[in-house]
N, C-alpha and C. Protein backbone atom coordinates (compact mmCIF):
# COMPACT_ATOMS: atom_id res chain seq x y z
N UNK A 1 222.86 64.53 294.99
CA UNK A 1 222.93 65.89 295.44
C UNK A 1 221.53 66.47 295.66
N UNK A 2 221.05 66.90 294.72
CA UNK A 2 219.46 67.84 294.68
C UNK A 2 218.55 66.90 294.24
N UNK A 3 217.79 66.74 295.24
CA UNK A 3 216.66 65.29 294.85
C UNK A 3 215.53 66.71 294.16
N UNK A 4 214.86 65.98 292.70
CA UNK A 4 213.90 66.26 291.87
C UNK A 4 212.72 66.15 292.79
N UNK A 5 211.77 66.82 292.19
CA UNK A 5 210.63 67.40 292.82
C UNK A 5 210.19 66.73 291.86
N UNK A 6 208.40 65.68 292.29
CA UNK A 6 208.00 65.49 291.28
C UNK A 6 206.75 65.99 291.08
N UNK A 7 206.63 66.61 292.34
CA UNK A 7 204.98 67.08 292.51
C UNK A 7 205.21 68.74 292.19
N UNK A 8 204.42 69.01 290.81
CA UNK A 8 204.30 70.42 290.39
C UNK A 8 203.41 71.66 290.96
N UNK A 9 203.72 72.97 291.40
CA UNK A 9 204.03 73.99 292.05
C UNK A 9 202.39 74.14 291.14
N UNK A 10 201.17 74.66 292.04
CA UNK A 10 200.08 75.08 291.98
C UNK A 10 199.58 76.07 291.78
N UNK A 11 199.95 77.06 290.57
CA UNK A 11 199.71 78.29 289.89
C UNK A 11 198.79 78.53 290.05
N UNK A 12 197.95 79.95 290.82
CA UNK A 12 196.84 80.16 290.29
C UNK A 12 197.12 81.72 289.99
N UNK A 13 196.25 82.26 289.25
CA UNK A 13 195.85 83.42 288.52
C UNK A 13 196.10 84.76 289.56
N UNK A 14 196.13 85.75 290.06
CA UNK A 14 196.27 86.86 290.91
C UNK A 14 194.73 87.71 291.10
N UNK A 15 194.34 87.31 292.01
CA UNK A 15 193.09 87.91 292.76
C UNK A 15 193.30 89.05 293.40
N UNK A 16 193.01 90.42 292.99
CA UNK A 16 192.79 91.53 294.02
C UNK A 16 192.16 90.94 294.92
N UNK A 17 192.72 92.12 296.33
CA UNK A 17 191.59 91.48 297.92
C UNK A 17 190.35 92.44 297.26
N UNK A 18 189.41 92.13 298.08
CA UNK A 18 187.75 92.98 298.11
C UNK A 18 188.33 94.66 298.60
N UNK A 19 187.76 95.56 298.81
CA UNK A 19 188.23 96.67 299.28
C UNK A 19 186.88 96.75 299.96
N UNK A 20 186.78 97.84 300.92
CA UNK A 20 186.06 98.06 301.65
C UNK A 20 185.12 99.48 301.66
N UNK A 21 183.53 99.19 301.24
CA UNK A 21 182.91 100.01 300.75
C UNK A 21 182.57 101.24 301.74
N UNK A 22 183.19 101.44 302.94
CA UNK A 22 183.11 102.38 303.72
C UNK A 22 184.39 103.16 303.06
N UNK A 23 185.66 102.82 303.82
CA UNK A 23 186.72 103.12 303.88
C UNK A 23 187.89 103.77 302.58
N UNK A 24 187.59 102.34 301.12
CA UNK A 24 187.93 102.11 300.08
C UNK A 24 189.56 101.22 300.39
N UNK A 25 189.60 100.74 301.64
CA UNK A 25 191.13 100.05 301.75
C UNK A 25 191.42 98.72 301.45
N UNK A 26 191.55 97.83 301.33
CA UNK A 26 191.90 96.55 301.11
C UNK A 26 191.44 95.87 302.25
N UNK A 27 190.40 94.37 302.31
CA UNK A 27 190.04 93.72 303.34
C UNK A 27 190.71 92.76 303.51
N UNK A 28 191.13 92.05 304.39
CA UNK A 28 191.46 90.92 305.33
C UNK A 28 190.53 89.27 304.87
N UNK A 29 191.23 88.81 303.98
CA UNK A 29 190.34 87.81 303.83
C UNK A 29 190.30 86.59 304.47
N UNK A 30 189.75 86.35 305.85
CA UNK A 30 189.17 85.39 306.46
C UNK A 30 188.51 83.74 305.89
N UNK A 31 188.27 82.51 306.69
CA UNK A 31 187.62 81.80 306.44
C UNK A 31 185.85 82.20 306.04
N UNK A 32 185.41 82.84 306.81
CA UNK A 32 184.30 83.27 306.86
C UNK A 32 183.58 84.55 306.78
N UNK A 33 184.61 85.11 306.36
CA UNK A 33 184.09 86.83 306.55
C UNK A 33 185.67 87.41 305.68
N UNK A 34 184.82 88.60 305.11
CA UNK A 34 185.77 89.95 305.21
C UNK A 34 186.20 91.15 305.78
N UNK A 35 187.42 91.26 306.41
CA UNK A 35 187.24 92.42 307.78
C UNK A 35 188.33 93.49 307.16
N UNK A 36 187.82 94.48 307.93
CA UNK A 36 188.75 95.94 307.24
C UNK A 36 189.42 95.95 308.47
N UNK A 37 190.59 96.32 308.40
CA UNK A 37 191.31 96.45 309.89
C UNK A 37 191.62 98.24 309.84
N UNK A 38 191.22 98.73 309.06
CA UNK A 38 191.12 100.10 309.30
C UNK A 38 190.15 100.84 309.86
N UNK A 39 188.78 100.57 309.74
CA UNK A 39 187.30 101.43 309.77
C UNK A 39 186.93 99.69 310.78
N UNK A 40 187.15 98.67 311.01
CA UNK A 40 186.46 97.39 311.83
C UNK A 40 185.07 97.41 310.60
N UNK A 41 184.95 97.81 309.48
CA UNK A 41 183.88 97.06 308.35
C UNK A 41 183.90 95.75 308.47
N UNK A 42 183.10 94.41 308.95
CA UNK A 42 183.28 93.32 308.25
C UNK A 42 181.82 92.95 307.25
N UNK A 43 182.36 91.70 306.90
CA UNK A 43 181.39 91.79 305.65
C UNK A 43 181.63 89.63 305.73
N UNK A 44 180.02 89.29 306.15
CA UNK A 44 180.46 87.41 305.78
C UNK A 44 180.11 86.72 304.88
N UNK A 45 181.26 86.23 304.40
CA UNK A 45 180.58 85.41 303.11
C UNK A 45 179.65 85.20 302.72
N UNK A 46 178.64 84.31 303.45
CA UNK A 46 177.67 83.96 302.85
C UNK A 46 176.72 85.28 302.87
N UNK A 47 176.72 86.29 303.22
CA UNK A 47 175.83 87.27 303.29
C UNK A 47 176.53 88.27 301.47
N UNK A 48 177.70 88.47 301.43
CA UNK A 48 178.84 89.00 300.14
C UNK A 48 177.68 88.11 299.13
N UNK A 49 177.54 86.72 299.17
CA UNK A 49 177.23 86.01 298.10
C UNK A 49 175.63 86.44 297.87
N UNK A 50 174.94 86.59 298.49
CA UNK A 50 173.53 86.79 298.63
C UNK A 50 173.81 88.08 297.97
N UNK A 51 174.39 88.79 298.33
CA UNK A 51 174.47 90.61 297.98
C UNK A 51 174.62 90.95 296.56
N UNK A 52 175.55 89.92 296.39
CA UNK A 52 176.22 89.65 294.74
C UNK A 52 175.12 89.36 294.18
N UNK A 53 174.66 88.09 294.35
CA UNK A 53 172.69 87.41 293.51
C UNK A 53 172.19 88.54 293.78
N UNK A 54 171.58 89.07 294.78
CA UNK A 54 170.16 90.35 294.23
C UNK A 54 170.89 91.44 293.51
N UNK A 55 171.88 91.78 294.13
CA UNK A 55 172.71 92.80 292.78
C UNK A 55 172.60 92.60 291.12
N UNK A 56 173.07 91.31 290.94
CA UNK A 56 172.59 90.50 289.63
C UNK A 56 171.27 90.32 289.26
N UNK A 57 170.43 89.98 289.89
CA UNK A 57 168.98 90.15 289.37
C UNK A 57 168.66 91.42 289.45
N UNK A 58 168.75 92.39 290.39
CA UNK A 58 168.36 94.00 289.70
C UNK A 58 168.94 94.44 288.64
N UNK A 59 170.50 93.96 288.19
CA UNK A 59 170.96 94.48 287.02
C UNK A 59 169.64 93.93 286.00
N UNK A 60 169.82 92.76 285.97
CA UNK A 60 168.87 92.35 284.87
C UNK A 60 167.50 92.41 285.12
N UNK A 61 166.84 93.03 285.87
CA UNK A 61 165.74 93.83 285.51
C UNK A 61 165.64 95.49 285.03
N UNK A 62 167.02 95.85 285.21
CA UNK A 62 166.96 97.30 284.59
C UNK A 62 167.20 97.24 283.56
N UNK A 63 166.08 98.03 282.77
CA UNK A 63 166.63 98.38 281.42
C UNK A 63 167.66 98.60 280.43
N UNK A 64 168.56 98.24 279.32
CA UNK A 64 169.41 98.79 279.25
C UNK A 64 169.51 100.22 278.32
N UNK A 65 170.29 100.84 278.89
CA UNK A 65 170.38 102.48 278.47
C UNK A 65 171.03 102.20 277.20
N UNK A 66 170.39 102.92 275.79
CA UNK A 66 171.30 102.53 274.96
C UNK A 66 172.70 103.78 274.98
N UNK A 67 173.65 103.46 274.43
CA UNK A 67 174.75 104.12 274.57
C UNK A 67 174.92 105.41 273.49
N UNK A 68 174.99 106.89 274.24
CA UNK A 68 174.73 107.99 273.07
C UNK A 68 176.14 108.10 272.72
N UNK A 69 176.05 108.61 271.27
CA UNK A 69 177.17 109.61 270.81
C UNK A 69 177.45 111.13 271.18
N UNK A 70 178.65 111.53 270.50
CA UNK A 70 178.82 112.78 270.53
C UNK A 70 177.77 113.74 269.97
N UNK A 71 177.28 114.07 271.42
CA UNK A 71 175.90 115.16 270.90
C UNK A 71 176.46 116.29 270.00
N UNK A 72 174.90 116.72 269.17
CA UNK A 72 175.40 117.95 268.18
C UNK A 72 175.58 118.90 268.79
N UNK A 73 175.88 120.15 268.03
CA UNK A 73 176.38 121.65 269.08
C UNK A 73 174.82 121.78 268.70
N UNK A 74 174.24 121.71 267.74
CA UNK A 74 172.60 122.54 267.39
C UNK A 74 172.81 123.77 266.80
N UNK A 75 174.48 124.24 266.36
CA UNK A 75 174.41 125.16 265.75
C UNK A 75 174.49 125.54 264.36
N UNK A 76 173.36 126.06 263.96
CA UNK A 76 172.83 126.11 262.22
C UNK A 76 173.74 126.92 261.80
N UNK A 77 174.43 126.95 260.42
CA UNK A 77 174.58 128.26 259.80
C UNK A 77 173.93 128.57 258.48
């Protein structure tokens, strides 16, 4: 009747698309590029990946801010 499958079904994890830093809509993900079909934004891979690296090295040359608490009111009694 129902022939067995022996080759198992290729799960992967759920990726949001990129959104589009003009617009904020969801991009079109291409072989080679990312395109907005709303605003015509595209954006090509290998240029995304370059953008990503110097993004990453300016993070890590900025300082890090240490993180404040709840400031005082300053009021004495």
């Amino acid at each position: 009747m129902a022939e067995e499958k022996s080759a198992k079904k290729d799960i992967r994890p759920y990726v949001p698309p990129k959104e589009c830093p003009k617009c904020g809509s969801r991009m079109a993900n291409h072989a080679d590029r990312y395109t907005c079909g709303k605003c015509s934004y595209t954006e090509f891979k290998s240029q995304a990946k370059e953008a990503q690296t110097e993004q990453k090295a300016q993070d890590a040359k900025k300082p890090q801010k240490p993180k404040q608490g709840k400031k005082d009111s300053g009021a004495a009694v």
